[in-house]
C-alpha atoms as a PDB file:
ATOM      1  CA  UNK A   1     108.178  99.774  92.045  1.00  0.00           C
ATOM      2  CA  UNK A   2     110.023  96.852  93.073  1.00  0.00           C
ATOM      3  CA  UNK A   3     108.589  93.908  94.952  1.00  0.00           C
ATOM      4  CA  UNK A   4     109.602  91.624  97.860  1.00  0.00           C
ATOM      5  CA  UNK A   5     108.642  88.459  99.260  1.00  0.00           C
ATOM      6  CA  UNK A   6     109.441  87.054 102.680  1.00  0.00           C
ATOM      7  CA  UNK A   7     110.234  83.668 102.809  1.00  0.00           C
ATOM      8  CA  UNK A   8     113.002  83.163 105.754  1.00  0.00           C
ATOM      9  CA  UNK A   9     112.145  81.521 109.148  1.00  0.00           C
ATOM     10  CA  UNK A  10     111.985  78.431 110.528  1.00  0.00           C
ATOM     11  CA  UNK A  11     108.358  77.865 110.533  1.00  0.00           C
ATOM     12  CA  UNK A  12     108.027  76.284 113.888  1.00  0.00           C
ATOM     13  CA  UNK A  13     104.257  76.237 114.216  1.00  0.00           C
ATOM     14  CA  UNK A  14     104.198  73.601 111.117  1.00  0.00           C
ATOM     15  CA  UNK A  15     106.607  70.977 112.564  1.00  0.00           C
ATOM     16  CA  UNK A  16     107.405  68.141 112.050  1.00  0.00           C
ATOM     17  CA  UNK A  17     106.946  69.410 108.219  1.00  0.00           C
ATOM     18  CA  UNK A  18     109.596  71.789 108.324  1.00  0.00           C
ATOM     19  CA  UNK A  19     112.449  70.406 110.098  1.00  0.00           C
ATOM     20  CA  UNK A  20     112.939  69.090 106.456  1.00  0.00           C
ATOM     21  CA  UNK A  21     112.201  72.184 104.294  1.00  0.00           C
ATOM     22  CA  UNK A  22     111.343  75.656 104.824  1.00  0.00           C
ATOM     23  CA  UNK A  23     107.627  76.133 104.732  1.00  0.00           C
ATOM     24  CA  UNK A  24     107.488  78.345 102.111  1.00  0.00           C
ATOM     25  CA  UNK A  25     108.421  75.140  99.767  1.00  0.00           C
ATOM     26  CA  UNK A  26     105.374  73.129 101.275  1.00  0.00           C
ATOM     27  CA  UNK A  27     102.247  72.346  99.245  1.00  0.00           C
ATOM     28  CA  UNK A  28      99.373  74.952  98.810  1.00  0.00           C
ATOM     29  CA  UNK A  29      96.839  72.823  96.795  1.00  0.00           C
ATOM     30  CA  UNK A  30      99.070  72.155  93.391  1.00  0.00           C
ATOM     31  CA  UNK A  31     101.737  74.187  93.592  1.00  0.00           C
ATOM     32  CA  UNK A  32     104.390  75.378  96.555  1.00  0.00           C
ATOM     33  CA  UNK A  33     103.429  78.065  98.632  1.00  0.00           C
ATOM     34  CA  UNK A  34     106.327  80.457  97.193  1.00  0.00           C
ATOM     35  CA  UNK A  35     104.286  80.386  93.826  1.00  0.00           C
ATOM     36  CA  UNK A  36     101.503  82.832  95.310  1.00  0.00           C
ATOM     37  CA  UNK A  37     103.277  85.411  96.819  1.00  0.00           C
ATOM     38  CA  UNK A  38     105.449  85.913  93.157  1.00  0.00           C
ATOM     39  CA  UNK A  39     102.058  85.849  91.217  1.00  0.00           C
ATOM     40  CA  UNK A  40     100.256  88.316  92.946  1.00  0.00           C
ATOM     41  CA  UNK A  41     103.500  90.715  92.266  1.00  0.00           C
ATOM     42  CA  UNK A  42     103.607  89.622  88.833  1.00  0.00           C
ATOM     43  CA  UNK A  43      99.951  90.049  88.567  1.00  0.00           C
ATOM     44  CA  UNK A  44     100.223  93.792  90.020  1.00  0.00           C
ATOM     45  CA  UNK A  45     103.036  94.455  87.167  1.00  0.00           C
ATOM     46  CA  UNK A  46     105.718  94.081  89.452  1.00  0.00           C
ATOM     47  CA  UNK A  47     108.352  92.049  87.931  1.00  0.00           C
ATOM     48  CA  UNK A  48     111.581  93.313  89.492  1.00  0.00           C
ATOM     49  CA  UNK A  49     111.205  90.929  92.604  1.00  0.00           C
ATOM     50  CA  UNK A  50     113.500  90.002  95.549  1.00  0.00           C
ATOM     51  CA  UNK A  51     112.667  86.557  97.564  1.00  0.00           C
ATOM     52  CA  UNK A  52     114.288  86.546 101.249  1.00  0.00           C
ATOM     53  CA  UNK A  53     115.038  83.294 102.814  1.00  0.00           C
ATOM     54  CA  UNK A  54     117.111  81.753 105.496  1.00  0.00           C
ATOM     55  CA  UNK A  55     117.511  78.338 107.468  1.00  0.00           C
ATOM     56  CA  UNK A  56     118.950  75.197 105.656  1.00  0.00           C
ATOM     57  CA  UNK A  57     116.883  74.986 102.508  1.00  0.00           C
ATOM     58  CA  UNK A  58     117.859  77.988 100.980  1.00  0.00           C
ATOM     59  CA  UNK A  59     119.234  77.105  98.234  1.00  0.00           C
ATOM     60  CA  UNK A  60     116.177  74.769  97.327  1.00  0.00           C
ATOM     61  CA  UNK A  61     114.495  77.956  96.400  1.00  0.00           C
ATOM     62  CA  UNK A  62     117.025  78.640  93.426  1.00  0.00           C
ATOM     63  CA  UNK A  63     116.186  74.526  92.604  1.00  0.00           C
ATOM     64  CA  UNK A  64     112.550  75.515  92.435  1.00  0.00           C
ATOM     65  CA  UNK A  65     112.357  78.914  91.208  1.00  0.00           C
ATOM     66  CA  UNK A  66     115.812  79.822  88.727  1.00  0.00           C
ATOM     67  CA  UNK A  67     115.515  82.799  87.248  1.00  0.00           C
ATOM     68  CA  UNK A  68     111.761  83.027  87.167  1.00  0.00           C
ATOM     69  CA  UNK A  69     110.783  81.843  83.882  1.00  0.00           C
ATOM     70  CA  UNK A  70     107.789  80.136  84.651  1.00  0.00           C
ATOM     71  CA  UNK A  71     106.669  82.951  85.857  1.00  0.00           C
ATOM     72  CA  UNK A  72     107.763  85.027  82.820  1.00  0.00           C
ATOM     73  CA  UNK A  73     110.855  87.196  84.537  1.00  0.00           C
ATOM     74  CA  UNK A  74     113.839  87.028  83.392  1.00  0.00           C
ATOM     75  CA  UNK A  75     115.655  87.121  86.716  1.00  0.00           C
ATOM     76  CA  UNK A  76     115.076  86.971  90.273  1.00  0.00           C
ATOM     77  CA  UNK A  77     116.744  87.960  92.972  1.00  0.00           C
ATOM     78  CA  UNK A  78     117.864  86.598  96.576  1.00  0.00           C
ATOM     79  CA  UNK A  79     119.449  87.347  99.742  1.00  0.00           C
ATOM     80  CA  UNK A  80     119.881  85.418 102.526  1.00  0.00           C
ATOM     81  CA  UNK A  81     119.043  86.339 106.387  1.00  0.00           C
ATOM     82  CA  UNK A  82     120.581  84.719 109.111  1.00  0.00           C
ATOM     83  CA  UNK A  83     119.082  83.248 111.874  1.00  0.00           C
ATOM     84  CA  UNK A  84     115.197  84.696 113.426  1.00  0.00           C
ATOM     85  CA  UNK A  85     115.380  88.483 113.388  1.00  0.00           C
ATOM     86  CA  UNK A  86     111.920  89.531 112.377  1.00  0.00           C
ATOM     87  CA  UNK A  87     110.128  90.443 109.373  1.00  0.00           C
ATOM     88  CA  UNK A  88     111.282  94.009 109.878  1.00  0.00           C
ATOM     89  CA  UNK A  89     114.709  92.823 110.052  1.00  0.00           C
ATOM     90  CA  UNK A  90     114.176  90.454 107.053  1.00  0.00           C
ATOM     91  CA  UNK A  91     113.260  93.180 105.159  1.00  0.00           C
ATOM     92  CA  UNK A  92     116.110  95.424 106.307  1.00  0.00           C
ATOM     93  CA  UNK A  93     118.149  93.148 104.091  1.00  0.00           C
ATOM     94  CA  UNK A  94     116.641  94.896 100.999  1.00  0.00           C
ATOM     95  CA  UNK A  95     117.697  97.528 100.841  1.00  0.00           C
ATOM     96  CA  UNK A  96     120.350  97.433  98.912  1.00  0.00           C
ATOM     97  CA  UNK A  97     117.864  95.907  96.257  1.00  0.00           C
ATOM     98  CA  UNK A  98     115.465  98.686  96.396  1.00  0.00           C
ATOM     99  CA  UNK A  99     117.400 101.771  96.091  1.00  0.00           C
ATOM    100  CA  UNK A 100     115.597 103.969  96.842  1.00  0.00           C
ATOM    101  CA  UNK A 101     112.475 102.963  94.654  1.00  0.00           C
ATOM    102  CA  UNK A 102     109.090 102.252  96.436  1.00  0.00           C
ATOM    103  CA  UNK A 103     108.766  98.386  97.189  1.00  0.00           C
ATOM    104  CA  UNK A 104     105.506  96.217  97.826  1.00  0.00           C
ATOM    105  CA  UNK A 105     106.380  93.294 100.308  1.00  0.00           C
ATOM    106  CA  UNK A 106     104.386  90.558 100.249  1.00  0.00           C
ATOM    107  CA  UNK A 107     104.851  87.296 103.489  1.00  0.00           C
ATOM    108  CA  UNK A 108     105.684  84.424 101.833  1.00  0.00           C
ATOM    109  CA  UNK A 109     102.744  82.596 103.699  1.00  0.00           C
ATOM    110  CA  UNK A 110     100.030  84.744 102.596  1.00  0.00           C
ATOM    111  CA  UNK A 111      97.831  83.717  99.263  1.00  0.00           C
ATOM    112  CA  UNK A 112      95.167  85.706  97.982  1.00  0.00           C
ATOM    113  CA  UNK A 113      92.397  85.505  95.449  1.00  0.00           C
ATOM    114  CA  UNK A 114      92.445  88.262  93.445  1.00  0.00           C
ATOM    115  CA  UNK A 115      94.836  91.269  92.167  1.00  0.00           C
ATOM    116  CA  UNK A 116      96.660  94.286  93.873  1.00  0.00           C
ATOM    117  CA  UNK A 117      97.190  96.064  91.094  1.00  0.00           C
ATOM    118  CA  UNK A 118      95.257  98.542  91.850  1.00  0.00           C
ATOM    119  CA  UNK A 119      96.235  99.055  94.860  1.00  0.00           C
ATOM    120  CA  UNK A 120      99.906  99.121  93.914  1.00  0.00           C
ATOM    121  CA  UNK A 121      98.467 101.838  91.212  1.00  0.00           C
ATOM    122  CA  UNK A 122      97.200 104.038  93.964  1.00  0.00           C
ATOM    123  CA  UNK A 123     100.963 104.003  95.777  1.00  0.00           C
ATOM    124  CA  UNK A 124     102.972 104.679  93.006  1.00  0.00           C
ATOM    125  CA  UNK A 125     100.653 108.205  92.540  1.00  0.00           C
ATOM    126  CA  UNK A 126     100.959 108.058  96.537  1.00  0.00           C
ATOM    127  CA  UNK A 127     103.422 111.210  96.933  1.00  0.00           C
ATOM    128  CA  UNK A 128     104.927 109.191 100.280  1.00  0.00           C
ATOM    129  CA  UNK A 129     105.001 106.990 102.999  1.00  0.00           C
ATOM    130  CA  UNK A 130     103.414 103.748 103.421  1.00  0.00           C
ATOM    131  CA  UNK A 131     100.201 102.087 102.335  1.00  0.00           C
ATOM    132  CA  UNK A 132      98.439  98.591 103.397  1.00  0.00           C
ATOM    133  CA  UNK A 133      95.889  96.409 102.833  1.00  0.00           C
ATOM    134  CA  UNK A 134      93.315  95.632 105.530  1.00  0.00           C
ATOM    135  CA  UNK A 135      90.901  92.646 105.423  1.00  0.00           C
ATOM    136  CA  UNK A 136      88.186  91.751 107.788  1.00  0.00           C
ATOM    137  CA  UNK A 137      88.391  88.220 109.209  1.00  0.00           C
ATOM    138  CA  UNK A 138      86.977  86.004 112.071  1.00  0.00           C
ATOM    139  CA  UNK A 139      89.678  85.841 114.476  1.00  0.00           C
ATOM    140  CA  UNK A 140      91.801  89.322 114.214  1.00  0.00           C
ATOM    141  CA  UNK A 141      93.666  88.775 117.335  1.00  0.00           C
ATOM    142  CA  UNK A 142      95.939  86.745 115.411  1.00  0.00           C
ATOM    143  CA  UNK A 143      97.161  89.187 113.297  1.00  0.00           C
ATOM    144  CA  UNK A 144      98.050  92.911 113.310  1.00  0.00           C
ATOM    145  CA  UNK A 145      95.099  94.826 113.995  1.00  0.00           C
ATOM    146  CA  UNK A 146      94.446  98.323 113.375  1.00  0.00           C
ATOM    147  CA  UNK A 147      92.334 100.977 115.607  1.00  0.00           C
ATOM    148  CA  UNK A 148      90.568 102.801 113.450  1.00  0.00           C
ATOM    149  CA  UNK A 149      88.641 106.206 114.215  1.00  0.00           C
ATOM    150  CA  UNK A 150      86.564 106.891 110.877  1.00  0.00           C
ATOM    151  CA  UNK A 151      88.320 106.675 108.088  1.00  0.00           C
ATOM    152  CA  UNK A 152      91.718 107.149 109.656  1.00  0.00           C
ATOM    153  CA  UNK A 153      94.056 104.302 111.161  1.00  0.00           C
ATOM    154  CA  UNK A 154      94.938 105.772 114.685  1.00  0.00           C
ATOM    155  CA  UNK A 155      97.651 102.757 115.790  1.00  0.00           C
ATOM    156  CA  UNK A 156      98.268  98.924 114.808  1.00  0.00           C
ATOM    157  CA  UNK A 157      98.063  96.445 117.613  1.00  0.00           C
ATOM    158  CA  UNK A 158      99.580  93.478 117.699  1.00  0.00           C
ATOM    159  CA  UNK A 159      97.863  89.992 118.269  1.00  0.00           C
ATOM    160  CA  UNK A 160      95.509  91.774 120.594  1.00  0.00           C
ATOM    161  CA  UNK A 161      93.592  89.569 123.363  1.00  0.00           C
ATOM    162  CA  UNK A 162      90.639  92.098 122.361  1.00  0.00           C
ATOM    163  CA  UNK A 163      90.700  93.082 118.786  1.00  0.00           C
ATOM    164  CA  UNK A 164      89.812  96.860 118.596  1.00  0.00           C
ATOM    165  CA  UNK A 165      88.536  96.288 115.008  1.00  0.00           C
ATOM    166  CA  UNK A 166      87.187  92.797 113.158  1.00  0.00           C
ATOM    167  CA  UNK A 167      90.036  94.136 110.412  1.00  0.00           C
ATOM    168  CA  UNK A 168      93.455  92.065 109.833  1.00  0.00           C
ATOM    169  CA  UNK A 169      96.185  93.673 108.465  1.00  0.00           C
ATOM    170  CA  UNK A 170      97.323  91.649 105.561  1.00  0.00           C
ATOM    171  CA  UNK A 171     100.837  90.779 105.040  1.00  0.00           C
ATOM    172  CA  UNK A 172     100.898  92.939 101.978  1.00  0.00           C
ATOM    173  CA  UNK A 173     102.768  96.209 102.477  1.00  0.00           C
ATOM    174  CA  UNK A 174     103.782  99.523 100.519  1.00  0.00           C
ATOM    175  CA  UNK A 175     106.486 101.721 101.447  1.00  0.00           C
ATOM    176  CA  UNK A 176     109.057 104.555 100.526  1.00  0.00           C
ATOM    177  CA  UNK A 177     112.705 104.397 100.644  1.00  0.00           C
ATOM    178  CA  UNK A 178     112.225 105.727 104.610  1.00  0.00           C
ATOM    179  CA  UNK A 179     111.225 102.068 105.651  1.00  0.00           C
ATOM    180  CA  UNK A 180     114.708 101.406 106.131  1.00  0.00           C
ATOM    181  CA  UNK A 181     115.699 104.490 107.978  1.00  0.00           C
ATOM    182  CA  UNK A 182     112.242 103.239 110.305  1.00  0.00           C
ATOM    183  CA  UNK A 183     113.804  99.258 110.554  1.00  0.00           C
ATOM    184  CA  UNK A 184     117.533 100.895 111.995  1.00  0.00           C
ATOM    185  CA  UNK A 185     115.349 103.054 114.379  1.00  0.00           C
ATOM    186  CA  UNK A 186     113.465  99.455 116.161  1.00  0.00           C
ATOM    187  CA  UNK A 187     114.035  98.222 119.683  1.00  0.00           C
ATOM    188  CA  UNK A 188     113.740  94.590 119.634  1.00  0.00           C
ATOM    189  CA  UNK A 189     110.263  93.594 121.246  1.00  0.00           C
ATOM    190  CA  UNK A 190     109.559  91.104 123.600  1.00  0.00           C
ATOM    191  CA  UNK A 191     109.921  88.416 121.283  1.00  0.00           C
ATOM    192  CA  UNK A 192     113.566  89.528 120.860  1.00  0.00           C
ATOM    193  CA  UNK A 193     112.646  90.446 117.035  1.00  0.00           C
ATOM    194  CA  UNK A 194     112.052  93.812 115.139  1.00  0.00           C
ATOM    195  CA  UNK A 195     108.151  94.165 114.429  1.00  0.00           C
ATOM    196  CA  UNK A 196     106.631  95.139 111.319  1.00  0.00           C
ATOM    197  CA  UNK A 197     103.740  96.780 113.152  1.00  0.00           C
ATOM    198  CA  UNK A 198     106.386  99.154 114.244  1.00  0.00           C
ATOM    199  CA  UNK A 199     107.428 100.092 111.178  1.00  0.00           C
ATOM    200  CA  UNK A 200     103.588 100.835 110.192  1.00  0.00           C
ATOM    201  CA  UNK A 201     103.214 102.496 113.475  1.00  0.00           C
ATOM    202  CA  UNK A 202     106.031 104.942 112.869  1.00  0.00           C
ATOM    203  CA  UNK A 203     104.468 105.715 109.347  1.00  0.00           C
ATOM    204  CA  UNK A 204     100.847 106.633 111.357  1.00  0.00           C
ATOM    205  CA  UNK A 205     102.407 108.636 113.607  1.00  0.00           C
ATOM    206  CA  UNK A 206     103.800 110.543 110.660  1.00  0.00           C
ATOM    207  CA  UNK A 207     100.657 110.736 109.284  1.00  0.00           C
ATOM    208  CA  UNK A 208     102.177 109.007 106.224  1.00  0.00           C
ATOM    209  CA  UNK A 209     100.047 105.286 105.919  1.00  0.00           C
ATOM    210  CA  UNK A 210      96.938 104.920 104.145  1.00  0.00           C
ATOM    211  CA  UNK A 211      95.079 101.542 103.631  1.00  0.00           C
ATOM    212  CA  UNK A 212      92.571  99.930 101.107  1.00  0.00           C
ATOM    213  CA  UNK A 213      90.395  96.700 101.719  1.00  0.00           C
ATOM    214  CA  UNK A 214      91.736  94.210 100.098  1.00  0.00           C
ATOM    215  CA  UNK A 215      89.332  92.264  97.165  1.00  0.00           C
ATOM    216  CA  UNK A 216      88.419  88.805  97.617  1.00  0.00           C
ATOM    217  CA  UNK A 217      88.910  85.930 100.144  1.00  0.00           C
ATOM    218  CA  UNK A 218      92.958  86.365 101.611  1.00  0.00           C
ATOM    219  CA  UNK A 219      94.571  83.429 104.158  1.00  0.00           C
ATOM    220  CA  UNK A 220      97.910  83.046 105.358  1.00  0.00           C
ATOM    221  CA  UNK A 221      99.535  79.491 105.637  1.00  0.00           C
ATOM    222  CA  UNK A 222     101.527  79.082 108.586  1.00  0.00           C
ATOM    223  CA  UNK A 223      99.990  76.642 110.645  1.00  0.00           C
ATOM    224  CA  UNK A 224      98.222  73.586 110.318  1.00  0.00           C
ATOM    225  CA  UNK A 225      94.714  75.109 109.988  1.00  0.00           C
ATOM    226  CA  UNK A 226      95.065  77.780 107.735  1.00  0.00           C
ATOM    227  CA  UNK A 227      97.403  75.806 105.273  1.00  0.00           C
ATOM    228  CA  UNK A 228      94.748  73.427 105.133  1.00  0.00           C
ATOM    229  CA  UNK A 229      92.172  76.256 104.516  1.00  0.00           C
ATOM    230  CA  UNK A 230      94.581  77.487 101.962  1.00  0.00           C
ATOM    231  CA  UNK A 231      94.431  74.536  99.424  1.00  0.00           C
ATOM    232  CA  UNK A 232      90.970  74.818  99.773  1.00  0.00           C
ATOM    233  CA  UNK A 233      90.536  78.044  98.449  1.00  0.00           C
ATOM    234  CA  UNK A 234      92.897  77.438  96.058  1.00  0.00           C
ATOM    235  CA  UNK A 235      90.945  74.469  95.071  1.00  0.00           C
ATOM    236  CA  UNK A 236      87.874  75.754  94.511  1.00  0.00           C
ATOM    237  CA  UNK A 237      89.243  78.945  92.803  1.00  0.00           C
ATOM    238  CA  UNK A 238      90.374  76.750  90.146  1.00  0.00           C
ATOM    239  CA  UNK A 239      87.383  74.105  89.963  1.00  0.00           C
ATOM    240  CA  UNK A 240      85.444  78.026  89.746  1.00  0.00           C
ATOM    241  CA  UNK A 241      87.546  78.880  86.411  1.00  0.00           C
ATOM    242  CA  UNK A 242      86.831  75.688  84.617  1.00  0.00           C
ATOM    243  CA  UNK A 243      82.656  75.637  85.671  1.00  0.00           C
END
């Protein structure tokens, strides 16, 4: 399985910050946000890994990251996406670098405490189709949220102004080489961009997505609040280690 992190956009809700660098480059306690995203695929036993970007610090990702050595790869890889299409879109642009092999994406802005790998274990004996990770937080309707009839996932709605479930869906997500025959299917939404929920919406209507809950505490980072809440978890994850 191949992995994928998400790092274009312009990062708008963190501004002034990043009209200077893309966001993904910014601070998350002692290290740049970038780093998190790569570990957790690393940490799953992912090492064949793809970083998207875009905007006009691109190339300050190949500055910061080279090949990957300090995070014991011997290559990465990057492509480059062009102006604000979507995560859906942004991940259309792999495709050339999965082919055909399963791929766990990962948003560049999400950082998480503990490992996938056992999710990721669980999709590669998955026969097909998609898988995600769900996580139950305070204030769903900022996220994807899932409707969920027993054990089953029944639709994904987005940013709801009345959350069906307390669940978020993380911005961790598994799929088969049909994710890209999904992405050249999408209407543009309102927001003029192609939507990852309906990507995972096509796969439940399929019948083809299963979830897990993810372990431990999980933020994203894109805006001021919950990059702030970010370093702090980050923070006292490590002071935890060295008690």
């Amino acid at each position: 399985m191949k992995g994928i992190v998400l790092a274009g956009g312009l990062g708008t809700r963190l501004h002034p910050l990043t009209k200077i660098t893309n966001k993904h480059l910014l601070p998350v306690y002692d290290k740049p946000m970038i780093y998190y995203p790569i570990r957790a695929l690393v940490r799953a036993g992912i090492t064949d890994i793809l970083i998207v970007t875009g905007g006009n610090h691109s190339g300050d990702f190949l500055t910061l990251l080279g090949n990957g050595k300090e995070f014991g790869l011997q290559h990465l890889n990057y492509t480059y996406q062009e102006g604000e299409g979507g995560i859906a879109e942004a991940l259309g642009l792999a495709e050339y670098f999965a082919a055909g092999e399963k791929i766990c994406v990962i948003l560049g802005d999400n950082i998480i405490e503990k490992s996938i790998a056992k999710a990721a274990e669980a999709f590669r004996r998955q026969p097909k189709g998609a898988r995600i990770l769900l996580k139950e937080v305070p204030d769903p309707e900022r996220f994807g949220v899932p409707v969920l009839e027993g054990d089953r996932i029944v639709r994904i709605e987005e940013k709801p102004i009345e959350p069906p479930s307390r669940y978020a869906v993380t911005g961790i997500y598994m799929y088969d080489a049909r994710v890209f025959e999904i992405i050249r299917g999408l209407e543009p939404s309102a927001r003029g961009e192609l939507e990852i929920t309906d990507v995972n919406n096509a796969y439940i209507e399929t019948g083809d997505l299963a979830w897990d809950i993810l372990d431990g505490w999980w933020t994203d980072a894109g805006t001021f609040p919950s990059l702030f809440r970010a370093s702090e978890l980050v923070r006292d994850m490590g002071s935890k280690r060295c008690e």
